[in-house]
N, C-alpha and C. Protein backbone atom coordinates (compact mmCIF):
# COMPACT_ATOMS: atom_id res chain seq x y z
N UNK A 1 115.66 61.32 54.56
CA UNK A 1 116.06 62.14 53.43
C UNK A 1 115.69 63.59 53.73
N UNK A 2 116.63 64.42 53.26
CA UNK A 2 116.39 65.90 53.40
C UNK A 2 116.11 66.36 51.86
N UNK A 3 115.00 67.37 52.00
CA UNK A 3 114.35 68.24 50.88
C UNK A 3 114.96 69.53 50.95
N UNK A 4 115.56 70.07 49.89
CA UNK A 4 115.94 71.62 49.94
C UNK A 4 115.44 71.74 48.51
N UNK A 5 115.31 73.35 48.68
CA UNK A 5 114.86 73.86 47.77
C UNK A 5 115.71 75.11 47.92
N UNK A 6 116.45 75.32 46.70
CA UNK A 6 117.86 75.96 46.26
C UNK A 6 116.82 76.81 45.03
N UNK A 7 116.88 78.59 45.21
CA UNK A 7 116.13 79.30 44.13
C UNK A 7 117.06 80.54 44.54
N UNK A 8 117.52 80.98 43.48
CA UNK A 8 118.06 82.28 42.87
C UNK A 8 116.97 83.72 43.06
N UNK A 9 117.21 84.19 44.05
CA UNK A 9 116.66 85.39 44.02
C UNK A 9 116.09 85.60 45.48
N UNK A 10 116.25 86.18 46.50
CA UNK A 10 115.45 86.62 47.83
C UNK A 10 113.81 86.81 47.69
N UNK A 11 113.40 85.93 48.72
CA UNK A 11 111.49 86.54 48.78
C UNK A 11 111.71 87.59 49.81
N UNK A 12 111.12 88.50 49.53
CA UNK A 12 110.79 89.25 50.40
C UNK A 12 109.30 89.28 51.55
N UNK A 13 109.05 89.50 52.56
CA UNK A 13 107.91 89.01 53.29
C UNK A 13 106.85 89.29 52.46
N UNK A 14 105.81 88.61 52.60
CA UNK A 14 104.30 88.97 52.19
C UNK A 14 103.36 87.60 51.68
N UNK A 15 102.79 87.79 51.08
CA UNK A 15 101.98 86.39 50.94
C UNK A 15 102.26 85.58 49.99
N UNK A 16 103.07 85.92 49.36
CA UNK A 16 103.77 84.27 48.64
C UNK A 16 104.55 83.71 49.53
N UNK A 17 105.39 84.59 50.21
CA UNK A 17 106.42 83.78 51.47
C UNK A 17 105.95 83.33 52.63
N UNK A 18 104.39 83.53 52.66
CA UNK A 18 103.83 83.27 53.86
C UNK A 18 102.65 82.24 53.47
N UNK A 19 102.48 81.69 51.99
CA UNK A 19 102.01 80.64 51.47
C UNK A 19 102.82 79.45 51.21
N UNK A 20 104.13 80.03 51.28
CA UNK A 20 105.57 78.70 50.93
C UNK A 20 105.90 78.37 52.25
N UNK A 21 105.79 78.99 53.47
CA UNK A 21 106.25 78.68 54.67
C UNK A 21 105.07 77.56 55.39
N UNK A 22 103.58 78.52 55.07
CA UNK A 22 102.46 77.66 55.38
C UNK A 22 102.72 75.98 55.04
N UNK A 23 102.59 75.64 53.58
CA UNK A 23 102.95 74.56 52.93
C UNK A 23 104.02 73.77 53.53
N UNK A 24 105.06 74.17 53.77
CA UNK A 24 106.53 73.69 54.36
C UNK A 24 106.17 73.27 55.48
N UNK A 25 105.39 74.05 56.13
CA UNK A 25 105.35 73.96 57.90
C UNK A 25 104.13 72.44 57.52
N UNK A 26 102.62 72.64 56.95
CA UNK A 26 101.96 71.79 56.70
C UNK A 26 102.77 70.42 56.66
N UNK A 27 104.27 70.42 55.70
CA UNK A 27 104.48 68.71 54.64
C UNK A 27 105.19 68.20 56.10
N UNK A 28 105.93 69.05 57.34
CA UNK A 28 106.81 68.59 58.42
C UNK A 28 106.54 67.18 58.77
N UNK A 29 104.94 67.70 59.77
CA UNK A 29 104.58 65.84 60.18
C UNK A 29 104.25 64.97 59.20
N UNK A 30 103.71 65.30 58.00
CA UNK A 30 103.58 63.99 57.29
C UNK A 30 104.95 63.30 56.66
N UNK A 31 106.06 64.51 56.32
CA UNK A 31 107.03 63.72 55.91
C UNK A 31 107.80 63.28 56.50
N UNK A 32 107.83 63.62 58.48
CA UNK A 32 108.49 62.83 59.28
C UNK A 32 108.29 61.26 59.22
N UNK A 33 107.00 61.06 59.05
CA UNK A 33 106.53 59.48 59.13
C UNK A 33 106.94 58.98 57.98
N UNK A 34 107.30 59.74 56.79
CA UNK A 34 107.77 59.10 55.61
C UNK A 34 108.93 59.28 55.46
N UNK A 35 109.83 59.75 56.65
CA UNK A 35 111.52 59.32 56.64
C UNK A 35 112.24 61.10 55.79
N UNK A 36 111.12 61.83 55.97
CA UNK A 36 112.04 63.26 55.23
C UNK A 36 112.29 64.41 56.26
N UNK A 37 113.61 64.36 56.73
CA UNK A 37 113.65 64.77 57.96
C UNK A 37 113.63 66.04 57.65
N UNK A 38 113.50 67.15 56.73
CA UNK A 38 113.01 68.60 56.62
C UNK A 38 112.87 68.95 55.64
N UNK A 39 112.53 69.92 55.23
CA UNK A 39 111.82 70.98 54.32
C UNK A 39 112.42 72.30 54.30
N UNK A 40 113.37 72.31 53.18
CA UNK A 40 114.27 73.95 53.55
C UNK A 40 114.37 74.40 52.78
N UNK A 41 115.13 75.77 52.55
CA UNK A 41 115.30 76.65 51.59
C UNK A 41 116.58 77.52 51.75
N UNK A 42 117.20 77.35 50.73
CA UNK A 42 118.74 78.22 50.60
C UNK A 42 118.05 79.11 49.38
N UNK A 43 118.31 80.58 49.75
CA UNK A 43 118.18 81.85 48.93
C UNK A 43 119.22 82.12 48.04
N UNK A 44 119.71 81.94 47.35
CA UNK A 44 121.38 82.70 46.63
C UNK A 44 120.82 84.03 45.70
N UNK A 45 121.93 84.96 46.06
CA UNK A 45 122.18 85.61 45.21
C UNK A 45 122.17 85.82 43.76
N UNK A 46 121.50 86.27 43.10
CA UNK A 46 121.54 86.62 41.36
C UNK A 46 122.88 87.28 40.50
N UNK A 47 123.22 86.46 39.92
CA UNK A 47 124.60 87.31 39.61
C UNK A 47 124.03 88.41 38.79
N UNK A 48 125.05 89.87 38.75
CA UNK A 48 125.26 91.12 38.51
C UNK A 48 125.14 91.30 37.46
N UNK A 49 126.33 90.03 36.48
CA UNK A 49 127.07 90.32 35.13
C UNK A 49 126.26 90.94 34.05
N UNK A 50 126.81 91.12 33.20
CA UNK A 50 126.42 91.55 32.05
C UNK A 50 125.88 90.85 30.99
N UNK A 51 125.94 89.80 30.55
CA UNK A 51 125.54 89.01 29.54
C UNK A 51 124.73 87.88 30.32
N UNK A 52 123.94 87.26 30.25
CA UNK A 52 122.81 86.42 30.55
C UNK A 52 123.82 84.81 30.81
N UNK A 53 124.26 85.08 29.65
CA UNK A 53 125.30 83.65 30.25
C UNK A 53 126.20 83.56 30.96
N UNK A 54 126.62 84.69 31.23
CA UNK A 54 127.92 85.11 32.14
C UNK A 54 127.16 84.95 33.84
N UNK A 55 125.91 85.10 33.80
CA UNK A 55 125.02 85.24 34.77
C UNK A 55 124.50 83.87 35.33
N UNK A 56 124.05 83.28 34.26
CA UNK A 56 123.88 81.78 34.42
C UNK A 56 124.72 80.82 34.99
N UNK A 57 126.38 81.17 34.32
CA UNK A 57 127.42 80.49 34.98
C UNK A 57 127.88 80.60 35.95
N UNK A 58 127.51 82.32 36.42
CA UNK A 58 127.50 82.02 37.55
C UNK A 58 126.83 81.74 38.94
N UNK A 59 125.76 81.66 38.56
CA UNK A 59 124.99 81.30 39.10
C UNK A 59 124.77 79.94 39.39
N UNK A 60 124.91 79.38 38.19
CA UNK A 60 125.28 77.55 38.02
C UNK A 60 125.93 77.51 39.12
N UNK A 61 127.49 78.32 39.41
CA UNK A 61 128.60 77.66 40.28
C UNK A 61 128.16 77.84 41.74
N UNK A 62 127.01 79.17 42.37
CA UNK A 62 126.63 79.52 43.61
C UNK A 62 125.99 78.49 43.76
N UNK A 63 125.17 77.90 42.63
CA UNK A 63 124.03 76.26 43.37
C UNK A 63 124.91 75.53 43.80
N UNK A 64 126.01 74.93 42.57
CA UNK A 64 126.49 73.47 42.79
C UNK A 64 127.49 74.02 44.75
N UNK A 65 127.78 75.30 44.60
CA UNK A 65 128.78 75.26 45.80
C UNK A 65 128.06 75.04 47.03
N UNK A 66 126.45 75.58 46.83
CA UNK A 66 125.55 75.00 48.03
C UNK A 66 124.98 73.61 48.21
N UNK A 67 124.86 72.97 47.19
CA UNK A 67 124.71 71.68 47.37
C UNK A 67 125.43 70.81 48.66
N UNK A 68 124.51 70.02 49.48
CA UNK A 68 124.72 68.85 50.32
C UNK A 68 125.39 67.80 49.02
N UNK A 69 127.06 66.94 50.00
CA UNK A 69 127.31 65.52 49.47
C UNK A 69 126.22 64.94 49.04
N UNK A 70 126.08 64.13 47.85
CA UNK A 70 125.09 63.15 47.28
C UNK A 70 123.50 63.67 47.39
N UNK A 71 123.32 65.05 46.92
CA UNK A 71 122.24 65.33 46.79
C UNK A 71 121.33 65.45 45.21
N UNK A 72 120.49 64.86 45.18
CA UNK A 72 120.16 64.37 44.27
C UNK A 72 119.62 65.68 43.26
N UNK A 73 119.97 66.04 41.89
CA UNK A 73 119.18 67.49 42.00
C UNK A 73 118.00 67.06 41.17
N UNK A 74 116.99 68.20 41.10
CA UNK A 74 115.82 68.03 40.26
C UNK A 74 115.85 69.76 39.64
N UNK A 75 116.05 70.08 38.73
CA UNK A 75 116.04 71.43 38.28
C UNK A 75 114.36 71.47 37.40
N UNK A 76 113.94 72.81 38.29
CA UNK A 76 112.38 73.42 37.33
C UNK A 76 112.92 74.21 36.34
N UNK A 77 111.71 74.03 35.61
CA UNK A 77 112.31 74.63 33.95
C UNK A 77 111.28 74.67 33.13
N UNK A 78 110.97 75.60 32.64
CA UNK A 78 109.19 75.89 31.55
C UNK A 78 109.53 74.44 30.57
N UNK A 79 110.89 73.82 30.24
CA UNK A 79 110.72 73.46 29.33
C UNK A 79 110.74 71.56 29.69
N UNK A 80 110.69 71.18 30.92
CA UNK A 80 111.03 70.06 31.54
C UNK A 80 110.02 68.92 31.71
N UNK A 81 109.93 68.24 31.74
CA UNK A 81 108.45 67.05 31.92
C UNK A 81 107.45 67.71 32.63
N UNK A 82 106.47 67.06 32.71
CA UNK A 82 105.26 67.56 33.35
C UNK A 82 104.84 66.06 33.85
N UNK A 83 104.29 66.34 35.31
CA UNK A 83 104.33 65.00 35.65
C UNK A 83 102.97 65.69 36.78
N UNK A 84 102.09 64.38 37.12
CA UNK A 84 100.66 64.63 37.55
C UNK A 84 101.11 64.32 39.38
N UNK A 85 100.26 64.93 40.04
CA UNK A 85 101.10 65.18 41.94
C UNK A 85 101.23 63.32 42.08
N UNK A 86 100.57 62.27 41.53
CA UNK A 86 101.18 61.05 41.91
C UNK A 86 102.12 60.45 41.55
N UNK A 87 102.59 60.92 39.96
CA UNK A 87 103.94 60.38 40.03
C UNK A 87 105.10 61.57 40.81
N UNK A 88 105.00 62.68 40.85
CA UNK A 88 105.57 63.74 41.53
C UNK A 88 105.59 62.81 43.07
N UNK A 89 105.05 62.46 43.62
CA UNK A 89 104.62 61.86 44.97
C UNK A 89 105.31 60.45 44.75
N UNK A 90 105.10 59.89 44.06
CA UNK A 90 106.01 58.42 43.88
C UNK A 90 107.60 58.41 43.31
N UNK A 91 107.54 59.37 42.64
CA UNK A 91 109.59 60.22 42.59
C UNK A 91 109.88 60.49 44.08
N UNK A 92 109.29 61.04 44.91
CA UNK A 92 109.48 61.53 45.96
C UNK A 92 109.75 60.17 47.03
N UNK A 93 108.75 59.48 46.98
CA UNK A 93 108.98 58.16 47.82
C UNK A 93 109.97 56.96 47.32
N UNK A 94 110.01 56.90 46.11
CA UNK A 94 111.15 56.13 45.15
C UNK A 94 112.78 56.69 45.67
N UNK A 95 112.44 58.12 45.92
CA UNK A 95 114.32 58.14 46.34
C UNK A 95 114.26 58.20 47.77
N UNK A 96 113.33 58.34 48.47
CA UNK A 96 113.18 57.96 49.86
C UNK A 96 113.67 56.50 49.95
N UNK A 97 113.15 55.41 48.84
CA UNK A 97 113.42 54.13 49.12
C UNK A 97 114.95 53.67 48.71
N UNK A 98 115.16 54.61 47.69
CA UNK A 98 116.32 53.94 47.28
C UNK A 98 117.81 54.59 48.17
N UNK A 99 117.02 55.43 49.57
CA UNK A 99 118.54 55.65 50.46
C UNK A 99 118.97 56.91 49.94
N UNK A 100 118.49 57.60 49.22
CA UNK A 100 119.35 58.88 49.15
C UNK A 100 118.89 59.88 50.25
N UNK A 101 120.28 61.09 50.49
CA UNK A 101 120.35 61.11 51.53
C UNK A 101 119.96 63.11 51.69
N UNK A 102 119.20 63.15 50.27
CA UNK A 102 119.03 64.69 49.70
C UNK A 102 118.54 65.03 48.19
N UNK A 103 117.06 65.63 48.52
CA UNK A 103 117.02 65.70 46.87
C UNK A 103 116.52 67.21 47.20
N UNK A 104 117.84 68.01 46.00
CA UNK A 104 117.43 69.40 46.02
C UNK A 104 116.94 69.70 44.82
N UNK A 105 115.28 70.79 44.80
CA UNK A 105 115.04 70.81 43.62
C UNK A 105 115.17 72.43 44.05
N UNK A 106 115.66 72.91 42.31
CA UNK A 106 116.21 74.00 41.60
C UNK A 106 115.50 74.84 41.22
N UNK A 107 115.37 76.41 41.82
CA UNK A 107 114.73 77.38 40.80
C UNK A 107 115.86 78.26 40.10
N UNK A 108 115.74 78.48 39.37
CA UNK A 108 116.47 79.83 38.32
C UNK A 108 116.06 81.02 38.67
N UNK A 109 117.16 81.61 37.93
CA UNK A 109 116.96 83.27 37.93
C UNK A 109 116.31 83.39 36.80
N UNK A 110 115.97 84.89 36.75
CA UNK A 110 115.15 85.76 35.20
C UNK A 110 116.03 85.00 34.12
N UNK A 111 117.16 84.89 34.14
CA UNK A 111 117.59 83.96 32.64
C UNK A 111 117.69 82.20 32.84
N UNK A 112 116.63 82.15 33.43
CA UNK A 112 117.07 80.40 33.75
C UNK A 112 118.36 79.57 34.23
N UNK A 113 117.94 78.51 33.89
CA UNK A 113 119.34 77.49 34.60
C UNK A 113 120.27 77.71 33.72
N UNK A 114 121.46 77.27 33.83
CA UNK A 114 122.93 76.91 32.90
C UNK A 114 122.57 75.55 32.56
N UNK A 115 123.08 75.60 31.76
CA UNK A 115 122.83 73.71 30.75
C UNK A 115 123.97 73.03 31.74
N UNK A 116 124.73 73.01 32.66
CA UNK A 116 125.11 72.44 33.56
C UNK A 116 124.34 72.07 34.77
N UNK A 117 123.48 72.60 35.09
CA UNK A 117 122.52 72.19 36.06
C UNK A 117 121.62 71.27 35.52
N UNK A 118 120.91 71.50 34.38
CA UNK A 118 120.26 70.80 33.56
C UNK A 118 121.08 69.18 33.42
N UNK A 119 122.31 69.41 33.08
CA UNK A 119 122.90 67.97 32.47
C UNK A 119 123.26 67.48 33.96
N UNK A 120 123.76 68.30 34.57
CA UNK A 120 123.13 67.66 36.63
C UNK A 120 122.00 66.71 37.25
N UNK A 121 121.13 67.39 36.76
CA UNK A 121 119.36 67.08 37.34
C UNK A 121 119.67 65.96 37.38
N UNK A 122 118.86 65.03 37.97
CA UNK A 122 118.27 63.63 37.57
C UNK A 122 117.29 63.65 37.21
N UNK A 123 116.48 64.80 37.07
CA UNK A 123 115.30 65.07 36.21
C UNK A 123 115.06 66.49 36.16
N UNK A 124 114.58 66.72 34.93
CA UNK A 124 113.91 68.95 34.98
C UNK A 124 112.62 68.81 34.28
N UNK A 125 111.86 69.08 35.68
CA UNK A 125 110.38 69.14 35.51
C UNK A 125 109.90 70.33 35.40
N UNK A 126 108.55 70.35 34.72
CA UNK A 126 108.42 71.67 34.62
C UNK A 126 106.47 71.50 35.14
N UNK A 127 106.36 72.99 35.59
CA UNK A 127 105.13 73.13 35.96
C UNK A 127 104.20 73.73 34.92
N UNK A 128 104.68 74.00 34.27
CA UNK A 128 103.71 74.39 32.96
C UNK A 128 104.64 75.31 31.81
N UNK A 129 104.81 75.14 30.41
CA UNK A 129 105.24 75.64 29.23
C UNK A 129 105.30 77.19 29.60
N UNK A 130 104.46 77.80 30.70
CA UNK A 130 104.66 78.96 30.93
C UNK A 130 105.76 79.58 31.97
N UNK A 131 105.99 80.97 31.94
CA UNK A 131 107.33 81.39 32.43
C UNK A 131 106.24 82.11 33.51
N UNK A 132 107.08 81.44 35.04
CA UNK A 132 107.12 81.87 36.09
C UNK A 132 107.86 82.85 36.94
N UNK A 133 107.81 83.93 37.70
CA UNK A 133 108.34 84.16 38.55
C UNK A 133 108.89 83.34 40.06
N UNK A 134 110.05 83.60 40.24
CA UNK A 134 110.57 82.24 41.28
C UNK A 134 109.33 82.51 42.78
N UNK A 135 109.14 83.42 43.01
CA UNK A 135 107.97 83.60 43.94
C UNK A 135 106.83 82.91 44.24
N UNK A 136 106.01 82.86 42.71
CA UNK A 136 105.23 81.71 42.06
C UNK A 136 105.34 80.05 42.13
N UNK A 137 106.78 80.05 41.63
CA UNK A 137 107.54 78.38 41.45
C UNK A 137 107.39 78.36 42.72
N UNK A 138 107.99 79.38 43.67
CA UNK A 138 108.45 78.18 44.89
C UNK A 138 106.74 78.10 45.74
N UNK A 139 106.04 78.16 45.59
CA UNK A 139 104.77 78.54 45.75
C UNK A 139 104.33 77.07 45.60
N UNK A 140 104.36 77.63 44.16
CA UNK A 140 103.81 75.84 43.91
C UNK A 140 104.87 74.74 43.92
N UNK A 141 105.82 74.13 44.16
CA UNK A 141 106.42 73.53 44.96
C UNK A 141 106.20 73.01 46.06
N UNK A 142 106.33 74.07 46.84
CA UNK A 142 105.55 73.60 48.24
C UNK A 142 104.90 73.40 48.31
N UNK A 143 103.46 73.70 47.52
CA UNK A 143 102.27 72.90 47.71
C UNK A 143 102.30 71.42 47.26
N UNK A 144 102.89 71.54 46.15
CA UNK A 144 103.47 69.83 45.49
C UNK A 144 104.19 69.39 46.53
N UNK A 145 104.90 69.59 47.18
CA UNK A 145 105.60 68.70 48.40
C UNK A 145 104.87 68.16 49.73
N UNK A 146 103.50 69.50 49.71
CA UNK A 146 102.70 69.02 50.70
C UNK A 146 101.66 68.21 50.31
N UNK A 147 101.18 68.16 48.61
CA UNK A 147 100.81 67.40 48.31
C UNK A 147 100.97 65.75 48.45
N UNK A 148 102.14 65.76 47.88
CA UNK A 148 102.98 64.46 48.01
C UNK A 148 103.09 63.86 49.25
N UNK A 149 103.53 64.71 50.20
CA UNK A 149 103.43 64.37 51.68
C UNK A 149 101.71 63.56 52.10
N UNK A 150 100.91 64.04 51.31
CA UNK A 150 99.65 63.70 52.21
C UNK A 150 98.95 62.48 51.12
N UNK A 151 99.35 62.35 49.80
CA UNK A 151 99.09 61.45 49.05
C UNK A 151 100.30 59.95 49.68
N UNK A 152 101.09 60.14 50.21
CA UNK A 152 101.82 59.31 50.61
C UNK A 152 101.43 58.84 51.92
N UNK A 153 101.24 59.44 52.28
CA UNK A 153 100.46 59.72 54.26
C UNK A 153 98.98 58.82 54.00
N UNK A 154 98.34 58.72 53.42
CA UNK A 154 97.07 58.54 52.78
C UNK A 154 95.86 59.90 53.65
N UNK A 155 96.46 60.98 53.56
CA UNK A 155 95.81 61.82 53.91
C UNK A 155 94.46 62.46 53.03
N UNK A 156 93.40 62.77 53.40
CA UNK A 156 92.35 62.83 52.44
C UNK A 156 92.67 64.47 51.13
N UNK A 157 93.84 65.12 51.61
CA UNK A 157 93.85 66.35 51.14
C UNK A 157 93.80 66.07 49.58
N UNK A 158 94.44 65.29 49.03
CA UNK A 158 94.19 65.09 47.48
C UNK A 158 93.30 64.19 47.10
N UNK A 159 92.53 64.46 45.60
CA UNK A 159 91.39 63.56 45.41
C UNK A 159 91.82 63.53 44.05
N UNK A 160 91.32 62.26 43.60
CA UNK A 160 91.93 61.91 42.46
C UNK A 160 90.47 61.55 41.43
């Protein structure tokens, strides 16, 4: 299974992008042994428009057009479940088992997702009721992926 991570807006170098790369580079070998053949990231563009929804939609249409065939989505969202790094880690190995062949999870722009991405997801989790910068999200993401990677691995990095 391939992991992408699809977020609206360019990082620019410095130490959030060099804490998301760390993490990414970290989850490689553990999620090779657990069948996830990479860890990536597609940047898109923020639309221009004028109205927030006009922005959203289109933005909605730049994800779905980057999407891999049969990729499973997971959209982040202040307002989405909250789930503790083992079931986050057992979602992760559950669609490993069940053969899918791509699960991309979603960041938004400054006006969030389109309720089309949302009614997309197969799930929209959220990392906390609070509003993030995508810099932040994809931050912690990757650490949740390298988490997951090493709670699955039975690696000692998480303690419960």
């Amino acid at each position: 299974m391939q992991i992408i991570i699809i977020a609206l807006g360019k990082m620019k170098h410095g130490p959030e992008r060099d804490l998301v790369d760390r993490y990414l580079k970290r989850s490689r070998p553990l999620g090779r042994q657990l069948g996830i053949k990479g860890f990536d990231i597609i940047e898109l563009g923020e639309s221009r428009a004028k109205s927030a929804n006009t922005r959203k939609a289109e933005e909605a249409q730049k994800i779905l057009n980057s999407l891999p065939d049969g990729a499973k989505l997971i959209a982040l969202d202040e307002g989405g479940i909250s789930q503790s790094s083992q079931q986050f880690a057992t979602a992760i190995i559950n669609n490993i088992e069940s053969g899918n062949k791509c699960l991309a999870f979603i960041i938004g722009g400054p006006d969030g997702l389109d309720k089309t991405i949302r009614q997309k997801a197969k799930t929209v989790l959220g990392f906390s009721s609070l509003t993030w910068p995508h810099q932040i999200v994809r931050a912690l993401l990757a650490e949740q992926l390298y988490r997951a990677t090493t709670i699955l691995g039975g690696h000692p990095y998480h303690r419960s």
